[in-house]
C-alpha atoms as a PDB file:
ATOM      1  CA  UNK A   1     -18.425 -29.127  65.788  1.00  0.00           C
ATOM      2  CA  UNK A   2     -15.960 -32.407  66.279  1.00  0.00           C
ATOM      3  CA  UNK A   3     -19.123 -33.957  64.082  1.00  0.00           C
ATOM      4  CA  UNK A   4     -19.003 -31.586  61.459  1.00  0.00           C
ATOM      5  CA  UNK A   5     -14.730 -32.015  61.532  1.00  0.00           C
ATOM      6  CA  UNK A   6     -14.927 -35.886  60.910  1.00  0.00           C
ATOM      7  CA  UNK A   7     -17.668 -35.400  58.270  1.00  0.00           C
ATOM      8  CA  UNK A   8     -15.461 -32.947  56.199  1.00  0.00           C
ATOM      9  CA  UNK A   9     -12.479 -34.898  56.856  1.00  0.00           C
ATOM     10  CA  UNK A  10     -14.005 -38.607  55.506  1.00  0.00           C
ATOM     11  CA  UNK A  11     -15.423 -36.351  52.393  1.00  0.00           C
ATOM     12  CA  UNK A  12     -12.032 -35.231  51.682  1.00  0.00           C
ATOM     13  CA  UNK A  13     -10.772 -38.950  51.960  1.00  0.00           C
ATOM     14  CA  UNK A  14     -13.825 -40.060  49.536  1.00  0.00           C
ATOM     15  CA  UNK A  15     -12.804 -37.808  47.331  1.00  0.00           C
ATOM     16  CA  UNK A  16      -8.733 -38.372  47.241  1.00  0.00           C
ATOM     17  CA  UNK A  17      -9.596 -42.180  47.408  1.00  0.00           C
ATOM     18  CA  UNK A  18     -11.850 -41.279  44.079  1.00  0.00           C
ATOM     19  CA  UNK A  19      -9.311 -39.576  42.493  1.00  0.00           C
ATOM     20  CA  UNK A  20      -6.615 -41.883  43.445  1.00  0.00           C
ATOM     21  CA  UNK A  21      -9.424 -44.317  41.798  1.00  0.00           C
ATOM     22  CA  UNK A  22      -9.418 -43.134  38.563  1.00  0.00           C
ATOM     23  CA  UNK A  23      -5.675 -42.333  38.374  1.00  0.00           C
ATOM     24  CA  UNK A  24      -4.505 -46.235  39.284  1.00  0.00           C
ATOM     25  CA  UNK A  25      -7.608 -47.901  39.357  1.00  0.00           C
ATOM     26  CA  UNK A  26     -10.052 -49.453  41.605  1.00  0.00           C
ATOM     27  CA  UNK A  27      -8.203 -52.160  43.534  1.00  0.00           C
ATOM     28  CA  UNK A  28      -5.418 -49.402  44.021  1.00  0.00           C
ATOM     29  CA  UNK A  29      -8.384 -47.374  45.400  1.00  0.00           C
ATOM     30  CA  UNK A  30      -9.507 -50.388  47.684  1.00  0.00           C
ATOM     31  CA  UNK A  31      -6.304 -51.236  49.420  1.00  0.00           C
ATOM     32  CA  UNK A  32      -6.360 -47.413  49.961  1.00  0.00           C
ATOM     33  CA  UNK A  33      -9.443 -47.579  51.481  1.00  0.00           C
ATOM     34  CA  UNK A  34      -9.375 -50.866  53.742  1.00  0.00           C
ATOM     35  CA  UNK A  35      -5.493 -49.446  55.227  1.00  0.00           C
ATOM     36  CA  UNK A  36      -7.528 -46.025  56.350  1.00  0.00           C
ATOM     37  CA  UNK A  37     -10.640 -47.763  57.458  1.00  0.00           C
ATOM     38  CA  UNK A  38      -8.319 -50.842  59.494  1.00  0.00           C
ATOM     39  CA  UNK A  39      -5.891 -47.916  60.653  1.00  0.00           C
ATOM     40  CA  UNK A  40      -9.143 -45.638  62.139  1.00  0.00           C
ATOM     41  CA  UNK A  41     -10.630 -48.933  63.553  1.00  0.00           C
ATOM     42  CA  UNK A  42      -7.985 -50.393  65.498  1.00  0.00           C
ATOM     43  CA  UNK A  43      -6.993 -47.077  66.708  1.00  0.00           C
ATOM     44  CA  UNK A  44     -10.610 -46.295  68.467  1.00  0.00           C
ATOM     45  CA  UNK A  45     -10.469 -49.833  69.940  1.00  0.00           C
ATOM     46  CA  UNK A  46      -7.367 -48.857  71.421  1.00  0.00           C
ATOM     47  CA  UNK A  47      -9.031 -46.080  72.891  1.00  0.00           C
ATOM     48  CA  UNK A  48     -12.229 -47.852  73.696  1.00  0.00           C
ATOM     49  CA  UNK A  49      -9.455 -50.297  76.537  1.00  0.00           C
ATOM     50  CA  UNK A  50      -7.738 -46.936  77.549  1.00  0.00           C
ATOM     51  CA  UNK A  51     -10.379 -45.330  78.761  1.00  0.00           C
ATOM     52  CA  UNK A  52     -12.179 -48.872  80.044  1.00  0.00           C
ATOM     53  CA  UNK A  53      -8.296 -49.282  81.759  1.00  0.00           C
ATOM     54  CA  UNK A  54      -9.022 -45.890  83.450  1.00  0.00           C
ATOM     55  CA  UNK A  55     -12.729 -46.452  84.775  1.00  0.00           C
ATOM     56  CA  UNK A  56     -11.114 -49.931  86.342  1.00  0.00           C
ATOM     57  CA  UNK A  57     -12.632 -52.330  84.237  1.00  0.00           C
ATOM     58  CA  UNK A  58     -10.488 -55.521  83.759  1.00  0.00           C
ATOM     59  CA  UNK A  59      -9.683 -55.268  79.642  1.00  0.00           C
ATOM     60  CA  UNK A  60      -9.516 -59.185  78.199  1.00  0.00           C
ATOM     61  CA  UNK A  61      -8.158 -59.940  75.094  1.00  0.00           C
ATOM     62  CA  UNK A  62      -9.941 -61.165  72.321  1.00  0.00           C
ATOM     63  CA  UNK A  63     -10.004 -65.241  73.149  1.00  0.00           C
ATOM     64  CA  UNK A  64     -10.487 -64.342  76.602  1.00  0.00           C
ATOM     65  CA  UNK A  65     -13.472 -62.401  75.553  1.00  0.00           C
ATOM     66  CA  UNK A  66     -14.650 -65.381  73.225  1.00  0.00           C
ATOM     67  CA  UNK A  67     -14.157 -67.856  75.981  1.00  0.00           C
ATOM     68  CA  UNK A  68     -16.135 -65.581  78.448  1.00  0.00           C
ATOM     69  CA  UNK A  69     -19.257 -64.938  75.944  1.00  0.00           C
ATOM     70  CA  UNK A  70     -19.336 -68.685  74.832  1.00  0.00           C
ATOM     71  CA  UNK A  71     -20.017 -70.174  78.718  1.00  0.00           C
END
């Protein structure tokens, strides 16, 4: 079911960010897109170190985590 509620909520936001599309144009309709996508992205990774936070894991930032991966 929380499947099929994501699903019908990005088809609703294909469909505003199409409308909003053909009202101001397509670059309007990009920025509009890249803010939601960014927005939904940084908000999972937030939740990705909560929940990493509660198992005990040691969360590193991201040049920590590019120093770590490069050795």
């Amino acid at each position: 079911m929380k499947n099929f509620y994501r699903n019908l909520l990005l088809s609703a936001l294909m469909i505003f960010a199409s409308v909003v599309g053909w009202v101001k144009g397509t670059e309007a309709k990009q920025k509009l897109v890249y803010k939601w996508k960014t927005s939904y992205d940084e908000k999972r990774q937030l939740a990705r170190k909560r929940i990493a936070q509660r198992k005990g894991q040691v969360v590193l930032d991201d040049v920590e985590w590019a120093a770590f991966h490069k050795s």
